[in-house]
N, C-alpha and C. Protein backbone atom coordinates (compact mmCIF):
# COMPACT_ATOMS: atom_id res chain seq x y z
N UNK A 1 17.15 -48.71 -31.12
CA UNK A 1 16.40 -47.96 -30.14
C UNK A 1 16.89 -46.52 -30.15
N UNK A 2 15.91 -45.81 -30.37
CA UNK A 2 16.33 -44.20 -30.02
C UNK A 2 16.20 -43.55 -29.16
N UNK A 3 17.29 -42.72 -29.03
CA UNK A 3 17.31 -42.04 -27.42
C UNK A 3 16.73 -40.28 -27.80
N UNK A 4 15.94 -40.71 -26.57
CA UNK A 4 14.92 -39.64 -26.27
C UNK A 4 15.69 -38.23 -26.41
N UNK A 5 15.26 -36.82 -27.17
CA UNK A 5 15.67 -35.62 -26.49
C UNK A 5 16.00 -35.29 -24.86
N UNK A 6 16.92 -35.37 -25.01
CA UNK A 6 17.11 -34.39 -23.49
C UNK A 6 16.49 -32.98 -23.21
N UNK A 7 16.30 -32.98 -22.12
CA UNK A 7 16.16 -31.40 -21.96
C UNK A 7 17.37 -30.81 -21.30
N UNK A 8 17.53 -29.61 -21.43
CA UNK A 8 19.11 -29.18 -21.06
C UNK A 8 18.90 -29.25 -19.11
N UNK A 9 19.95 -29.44 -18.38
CA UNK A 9 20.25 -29.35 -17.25
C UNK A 9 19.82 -27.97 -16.55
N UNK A 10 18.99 -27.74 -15.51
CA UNK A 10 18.98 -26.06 -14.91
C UNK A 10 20.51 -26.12 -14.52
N UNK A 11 20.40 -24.59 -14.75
CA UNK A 11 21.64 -24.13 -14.14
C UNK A 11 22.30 -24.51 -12.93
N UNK A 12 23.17 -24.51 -12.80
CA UNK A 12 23.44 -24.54 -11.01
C UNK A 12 24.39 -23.39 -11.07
N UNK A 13 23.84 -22.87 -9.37
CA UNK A 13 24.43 -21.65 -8.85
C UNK A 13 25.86 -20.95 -9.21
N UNK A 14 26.72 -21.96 -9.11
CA UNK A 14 27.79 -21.56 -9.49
C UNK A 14 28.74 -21.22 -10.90
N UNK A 15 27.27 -21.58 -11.73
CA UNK A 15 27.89 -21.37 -13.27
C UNK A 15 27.59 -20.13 -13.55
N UNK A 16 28.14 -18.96 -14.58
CA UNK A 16 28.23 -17.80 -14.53
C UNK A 16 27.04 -17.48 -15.54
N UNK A 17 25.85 -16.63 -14.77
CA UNK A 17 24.75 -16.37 -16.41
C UNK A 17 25.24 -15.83 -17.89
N UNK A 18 26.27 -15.38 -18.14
CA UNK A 18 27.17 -15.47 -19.34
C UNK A 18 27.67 -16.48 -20.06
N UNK A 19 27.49 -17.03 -21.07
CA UNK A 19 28.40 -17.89 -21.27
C UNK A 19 29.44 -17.55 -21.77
N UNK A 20 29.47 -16.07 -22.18
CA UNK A 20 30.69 -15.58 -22.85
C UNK A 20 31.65 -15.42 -21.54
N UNK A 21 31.44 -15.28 -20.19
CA UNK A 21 32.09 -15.15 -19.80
C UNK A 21 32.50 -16.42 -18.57
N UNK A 22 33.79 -16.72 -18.72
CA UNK A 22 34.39 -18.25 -17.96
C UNK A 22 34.19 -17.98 -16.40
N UNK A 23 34.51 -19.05 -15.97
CA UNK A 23 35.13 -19.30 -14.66
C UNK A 23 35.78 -19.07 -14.10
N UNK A 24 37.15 -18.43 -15.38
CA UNK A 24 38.37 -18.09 -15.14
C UNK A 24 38.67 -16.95 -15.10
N UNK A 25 37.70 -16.07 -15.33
CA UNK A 25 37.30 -14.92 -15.49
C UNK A 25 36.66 -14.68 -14.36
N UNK A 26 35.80 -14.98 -13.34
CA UNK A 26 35.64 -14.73 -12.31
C UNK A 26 36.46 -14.68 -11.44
N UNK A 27 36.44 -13.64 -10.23
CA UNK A 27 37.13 -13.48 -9.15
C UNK A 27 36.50 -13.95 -7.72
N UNK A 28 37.20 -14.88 -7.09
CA UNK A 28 36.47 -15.38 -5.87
C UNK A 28 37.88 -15.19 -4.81
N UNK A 29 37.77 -14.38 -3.56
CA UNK A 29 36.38 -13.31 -3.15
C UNK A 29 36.13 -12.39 -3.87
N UNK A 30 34.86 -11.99 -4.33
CA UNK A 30 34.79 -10.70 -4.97
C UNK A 30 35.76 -9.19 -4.15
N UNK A 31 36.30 -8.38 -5.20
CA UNK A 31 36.28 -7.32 -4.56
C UNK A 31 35.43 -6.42 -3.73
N UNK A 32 35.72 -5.80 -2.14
CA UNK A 32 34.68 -5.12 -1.90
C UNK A 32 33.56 -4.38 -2.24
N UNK A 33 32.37 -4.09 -2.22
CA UNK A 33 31.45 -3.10 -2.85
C UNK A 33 32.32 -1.56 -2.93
N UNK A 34 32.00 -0.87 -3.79
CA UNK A 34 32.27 0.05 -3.86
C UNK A 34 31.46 0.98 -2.97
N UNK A 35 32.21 2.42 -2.70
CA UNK A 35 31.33 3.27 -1.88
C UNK A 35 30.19 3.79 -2.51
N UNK A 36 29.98 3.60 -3.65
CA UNK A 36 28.56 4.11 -4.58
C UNK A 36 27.50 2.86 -4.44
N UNK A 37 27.95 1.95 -4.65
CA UNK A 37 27.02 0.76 -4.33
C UNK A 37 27.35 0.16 -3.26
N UNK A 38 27.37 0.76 -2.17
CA UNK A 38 27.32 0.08 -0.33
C UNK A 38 26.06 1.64 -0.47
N UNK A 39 26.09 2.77 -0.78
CA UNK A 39 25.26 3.94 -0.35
C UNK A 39 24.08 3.27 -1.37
N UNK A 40 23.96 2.73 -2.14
CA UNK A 40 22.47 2.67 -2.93
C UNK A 40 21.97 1.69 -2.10
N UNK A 41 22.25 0.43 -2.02
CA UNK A 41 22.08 -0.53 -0.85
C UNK A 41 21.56 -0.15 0.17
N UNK A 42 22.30 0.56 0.74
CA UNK A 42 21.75 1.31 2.07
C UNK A 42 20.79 2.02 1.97
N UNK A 43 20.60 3.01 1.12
CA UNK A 43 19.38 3.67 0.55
C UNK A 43 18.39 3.14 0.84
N UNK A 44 18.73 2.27 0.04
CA UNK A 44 17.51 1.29 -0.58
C UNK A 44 16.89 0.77 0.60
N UNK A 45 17.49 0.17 1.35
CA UNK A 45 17.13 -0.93 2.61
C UNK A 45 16.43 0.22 3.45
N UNK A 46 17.01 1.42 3.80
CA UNK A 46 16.71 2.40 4.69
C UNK A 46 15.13 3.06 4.25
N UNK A 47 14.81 2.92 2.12
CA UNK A 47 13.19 3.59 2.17
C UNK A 47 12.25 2.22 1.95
N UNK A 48 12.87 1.28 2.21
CA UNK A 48 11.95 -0.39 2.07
C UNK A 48 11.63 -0.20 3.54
N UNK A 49 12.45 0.51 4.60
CA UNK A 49 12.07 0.05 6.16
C UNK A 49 11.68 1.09 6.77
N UNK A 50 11.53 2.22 5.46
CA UNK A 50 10.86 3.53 6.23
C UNK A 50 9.24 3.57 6.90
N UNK A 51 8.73 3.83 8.39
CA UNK A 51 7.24 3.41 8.47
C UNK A 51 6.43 3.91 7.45
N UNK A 52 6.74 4.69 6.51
CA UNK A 52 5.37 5.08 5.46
C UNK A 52 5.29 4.10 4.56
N UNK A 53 6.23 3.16 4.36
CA UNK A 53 6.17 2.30 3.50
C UNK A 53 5.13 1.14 3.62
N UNK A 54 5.30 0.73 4.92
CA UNK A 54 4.18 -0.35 5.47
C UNK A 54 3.30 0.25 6.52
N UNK A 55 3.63 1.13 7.50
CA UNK A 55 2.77 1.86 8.00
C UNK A 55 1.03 1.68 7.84
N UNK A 56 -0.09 1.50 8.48
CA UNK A 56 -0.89 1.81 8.06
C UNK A 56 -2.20 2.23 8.94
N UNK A 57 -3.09 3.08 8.35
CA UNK A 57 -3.89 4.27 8.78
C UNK A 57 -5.23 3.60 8.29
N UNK A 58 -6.31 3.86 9.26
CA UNK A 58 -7.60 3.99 8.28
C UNK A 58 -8.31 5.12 8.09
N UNK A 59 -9.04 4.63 7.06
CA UNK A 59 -9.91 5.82 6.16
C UNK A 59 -10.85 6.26 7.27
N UNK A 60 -10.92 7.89 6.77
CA UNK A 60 -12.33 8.39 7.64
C UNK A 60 -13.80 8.00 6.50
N UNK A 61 -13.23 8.08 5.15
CA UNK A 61 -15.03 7.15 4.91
C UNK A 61 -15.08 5.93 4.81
N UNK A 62 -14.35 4.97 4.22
CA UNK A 62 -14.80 3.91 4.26
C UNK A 62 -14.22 2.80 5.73
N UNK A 63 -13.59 3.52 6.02
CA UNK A 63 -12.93 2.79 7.52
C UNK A 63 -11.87 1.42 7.35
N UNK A 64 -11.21 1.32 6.20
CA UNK A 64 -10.44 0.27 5.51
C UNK A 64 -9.35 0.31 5.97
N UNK A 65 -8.51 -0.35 5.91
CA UNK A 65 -7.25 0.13 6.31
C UNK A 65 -6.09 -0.07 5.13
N UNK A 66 -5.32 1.19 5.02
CA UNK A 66 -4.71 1.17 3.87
C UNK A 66 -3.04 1.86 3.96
N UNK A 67 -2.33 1.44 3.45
CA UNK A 67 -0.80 2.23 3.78
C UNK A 67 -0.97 3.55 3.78
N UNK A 68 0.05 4.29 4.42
CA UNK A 68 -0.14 5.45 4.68
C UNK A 68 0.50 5.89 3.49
N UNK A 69 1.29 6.06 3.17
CA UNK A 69 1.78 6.18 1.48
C UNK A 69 0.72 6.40 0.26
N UNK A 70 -0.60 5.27 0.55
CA UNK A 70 -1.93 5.50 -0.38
C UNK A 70 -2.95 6.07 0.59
N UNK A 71 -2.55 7.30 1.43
CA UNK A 71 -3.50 7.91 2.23
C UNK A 71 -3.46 9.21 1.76
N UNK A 72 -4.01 10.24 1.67
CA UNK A 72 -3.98 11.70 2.10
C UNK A 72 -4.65 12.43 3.26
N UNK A 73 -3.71 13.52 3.89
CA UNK A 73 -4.66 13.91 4.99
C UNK A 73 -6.06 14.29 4.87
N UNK A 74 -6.98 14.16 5.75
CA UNK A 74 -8.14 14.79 5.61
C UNK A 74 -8.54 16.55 5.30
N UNK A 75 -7.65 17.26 5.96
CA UNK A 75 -7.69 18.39 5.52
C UNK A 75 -7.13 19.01 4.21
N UNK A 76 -6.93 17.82 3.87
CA UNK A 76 -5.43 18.24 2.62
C UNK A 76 -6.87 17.55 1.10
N UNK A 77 -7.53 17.33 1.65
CA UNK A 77 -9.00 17.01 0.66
C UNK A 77 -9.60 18.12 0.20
N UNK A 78 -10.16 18.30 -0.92
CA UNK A 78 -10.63 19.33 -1.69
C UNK A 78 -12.12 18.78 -2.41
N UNK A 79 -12.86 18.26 -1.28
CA UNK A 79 -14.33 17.70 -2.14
C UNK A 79 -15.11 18.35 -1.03
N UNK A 80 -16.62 18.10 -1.36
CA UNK A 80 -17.87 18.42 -0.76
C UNK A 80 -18.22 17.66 0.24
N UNK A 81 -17.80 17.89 1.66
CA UNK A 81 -18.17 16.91 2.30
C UNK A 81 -19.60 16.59 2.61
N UNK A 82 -20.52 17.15 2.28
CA UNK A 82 -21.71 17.17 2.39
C UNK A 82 -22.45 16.02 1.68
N UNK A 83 -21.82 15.50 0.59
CA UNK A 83 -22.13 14.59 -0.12
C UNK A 83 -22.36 13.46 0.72
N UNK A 84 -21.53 13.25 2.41
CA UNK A 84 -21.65 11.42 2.64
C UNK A 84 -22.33 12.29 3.77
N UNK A 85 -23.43 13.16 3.80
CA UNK A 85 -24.47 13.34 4.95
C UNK A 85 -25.79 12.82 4.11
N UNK A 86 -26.31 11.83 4.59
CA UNK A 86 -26.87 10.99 4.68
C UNK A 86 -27.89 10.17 5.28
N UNK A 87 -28.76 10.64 5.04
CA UNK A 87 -30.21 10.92 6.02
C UNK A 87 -30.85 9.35 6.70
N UNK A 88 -30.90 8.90 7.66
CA UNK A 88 -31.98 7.37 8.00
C UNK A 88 -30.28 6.41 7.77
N UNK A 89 -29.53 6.74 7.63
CA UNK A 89 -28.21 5.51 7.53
C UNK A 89 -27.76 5.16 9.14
N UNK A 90 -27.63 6.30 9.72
CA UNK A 90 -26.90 6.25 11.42
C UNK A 90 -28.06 6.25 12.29
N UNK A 91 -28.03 5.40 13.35
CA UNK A 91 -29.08 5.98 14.50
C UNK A 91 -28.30 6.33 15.94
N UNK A 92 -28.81 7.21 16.34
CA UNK A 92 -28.18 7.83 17.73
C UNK A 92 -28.78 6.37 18.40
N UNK A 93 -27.87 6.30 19.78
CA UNK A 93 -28.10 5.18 20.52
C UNK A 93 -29.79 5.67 21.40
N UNK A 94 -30.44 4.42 21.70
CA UNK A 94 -31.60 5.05 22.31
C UNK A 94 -31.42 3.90 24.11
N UNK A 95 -31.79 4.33 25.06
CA UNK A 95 -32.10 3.60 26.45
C UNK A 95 -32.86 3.14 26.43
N UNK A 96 -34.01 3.59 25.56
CA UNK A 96 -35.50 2.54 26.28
C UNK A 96 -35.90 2.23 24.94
N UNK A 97 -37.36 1.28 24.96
CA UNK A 97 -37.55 1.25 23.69
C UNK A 97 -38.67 2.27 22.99
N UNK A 98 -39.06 3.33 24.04
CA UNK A 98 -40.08 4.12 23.84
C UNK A 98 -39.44 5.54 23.20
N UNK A 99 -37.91 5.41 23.19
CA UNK A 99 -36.94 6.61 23.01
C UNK A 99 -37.34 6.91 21.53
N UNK A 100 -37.59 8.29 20.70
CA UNK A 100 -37.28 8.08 19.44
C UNK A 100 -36.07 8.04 18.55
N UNK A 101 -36.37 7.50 17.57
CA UNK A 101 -35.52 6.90 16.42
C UNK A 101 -35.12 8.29 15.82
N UNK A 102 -33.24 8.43 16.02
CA UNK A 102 -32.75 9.28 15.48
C UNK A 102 -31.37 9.49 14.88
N UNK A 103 -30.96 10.03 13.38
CA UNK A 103 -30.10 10.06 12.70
C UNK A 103 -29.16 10.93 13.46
N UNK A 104 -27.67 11.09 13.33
CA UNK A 104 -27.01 11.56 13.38
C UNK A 104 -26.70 12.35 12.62
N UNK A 105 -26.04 13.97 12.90
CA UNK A 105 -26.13 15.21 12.17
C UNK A 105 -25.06 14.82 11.40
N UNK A 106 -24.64 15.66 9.89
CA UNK A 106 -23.25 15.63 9.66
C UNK A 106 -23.18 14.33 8.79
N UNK A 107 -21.64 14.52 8.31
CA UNK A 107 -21.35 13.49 7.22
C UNK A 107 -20.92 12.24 8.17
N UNK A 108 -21.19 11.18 7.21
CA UNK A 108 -21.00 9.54 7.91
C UNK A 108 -19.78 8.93 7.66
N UNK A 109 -18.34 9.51 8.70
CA UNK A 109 -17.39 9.44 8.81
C UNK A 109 -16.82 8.81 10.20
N UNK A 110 -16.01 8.23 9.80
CA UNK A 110 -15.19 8.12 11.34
C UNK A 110 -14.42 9.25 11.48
N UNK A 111 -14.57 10.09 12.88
CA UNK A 111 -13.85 10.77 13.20
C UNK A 111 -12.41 10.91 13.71
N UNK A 112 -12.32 9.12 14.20
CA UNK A 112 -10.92 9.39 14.66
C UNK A 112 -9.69 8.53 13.60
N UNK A 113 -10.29 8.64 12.35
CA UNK A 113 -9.60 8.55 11.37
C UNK A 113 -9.37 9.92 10.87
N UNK A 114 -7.82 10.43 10.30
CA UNK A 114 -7.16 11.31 9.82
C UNK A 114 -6.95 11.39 8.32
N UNK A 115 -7.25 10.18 8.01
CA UNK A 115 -6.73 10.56 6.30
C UNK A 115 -8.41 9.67 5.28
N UNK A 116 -7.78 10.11 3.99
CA UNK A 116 -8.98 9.66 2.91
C UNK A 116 -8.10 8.95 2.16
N UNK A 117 -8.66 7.96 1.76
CA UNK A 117 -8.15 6.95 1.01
C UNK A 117 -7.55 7.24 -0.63
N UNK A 118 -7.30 6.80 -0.98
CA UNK A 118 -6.92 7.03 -2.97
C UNK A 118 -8.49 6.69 -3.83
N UNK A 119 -9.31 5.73 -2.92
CA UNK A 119 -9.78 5.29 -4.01
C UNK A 119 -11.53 6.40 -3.47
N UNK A 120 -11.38 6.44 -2.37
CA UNK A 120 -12.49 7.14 -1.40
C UNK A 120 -12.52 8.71 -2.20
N UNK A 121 -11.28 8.90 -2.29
CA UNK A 121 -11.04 10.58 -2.65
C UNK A 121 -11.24 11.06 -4.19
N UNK A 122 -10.94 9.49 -5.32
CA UNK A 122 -11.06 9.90 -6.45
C UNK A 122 -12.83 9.74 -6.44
N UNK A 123 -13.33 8.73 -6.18
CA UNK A 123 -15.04 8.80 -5.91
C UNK A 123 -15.58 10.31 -5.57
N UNK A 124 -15.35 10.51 -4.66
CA UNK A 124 -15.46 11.80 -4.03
C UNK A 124 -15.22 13.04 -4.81
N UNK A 125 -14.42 13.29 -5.17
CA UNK A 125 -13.70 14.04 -6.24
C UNK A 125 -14.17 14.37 -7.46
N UNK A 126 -15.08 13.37 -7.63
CA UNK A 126 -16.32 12.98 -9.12
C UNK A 126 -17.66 13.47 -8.76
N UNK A 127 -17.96 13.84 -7.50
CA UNK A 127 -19.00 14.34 -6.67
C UNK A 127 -19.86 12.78 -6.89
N UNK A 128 -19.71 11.43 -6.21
CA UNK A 128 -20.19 10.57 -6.61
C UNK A 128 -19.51 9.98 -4.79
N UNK A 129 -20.69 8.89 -4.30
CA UNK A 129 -20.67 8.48 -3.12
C UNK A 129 -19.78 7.17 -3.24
N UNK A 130 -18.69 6.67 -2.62
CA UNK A 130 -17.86 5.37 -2.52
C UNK A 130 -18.50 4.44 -2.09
């Protein structure tokens, strides 16, 4: 009777990903971090938990919501805004039903959004509607 291939064992935690290097060769407790790597660490942790990182804003055209990191301000835009004015899309609110039917002036934006998106701005940017 022949015995089947094995497959090798997963690792376990405590074996060293080297094999060149032993057991005996490890130091347990490690020596402290050094002051160069306790400051990258910290760094690090400090721009992972900065609010721009997760933070997030929505678009004044498409109204999405997107990190503020993939935002730019609205004034900080360099396209035609004239392009998302847009005739028969918006209707002003009416009271009765005898009121007439009417568009809103101006481009079809949310106003109390501050920034343009990455993907809103390269559209835009192409003189082409998102």
């Amino acid at each position: 009777m022949q015995s089947a291939a094995r497959e090798p064992l997963p690792r376990t935690w405590n074996e060293p990903p080297d094999a060149s290097v032993s057991t005996q060769e490890l130091e347990f407790p490690p020596k402290p971090a050094s002051e160069e790597l306790r400051h990258k660490i910290i760094s690090g942790f400090c721009n992972d938990i900065d609010p721009s990182s997760f933070e997030e804003a929505g678009c004044t055209v498409c109204g999405l919501l997107a990190r503020k990191s993939c935002l730019t301000p609205k004034q900080d835009v360099m396209f035609d805004w004239d392009l998302l004015i847009v005739d028969d899309v918006t209707r002003k609110e009416r009271s009765l039903e005898g009121d007439p039917i009417e568009s809103w002036d101006g481009p079809v934006v949310d106003e109390l959004c501050d920034y343009v998106c990455t993907e809103c701005e390269e559209q835009l940017l192409k003189g082409s509607i998102p």
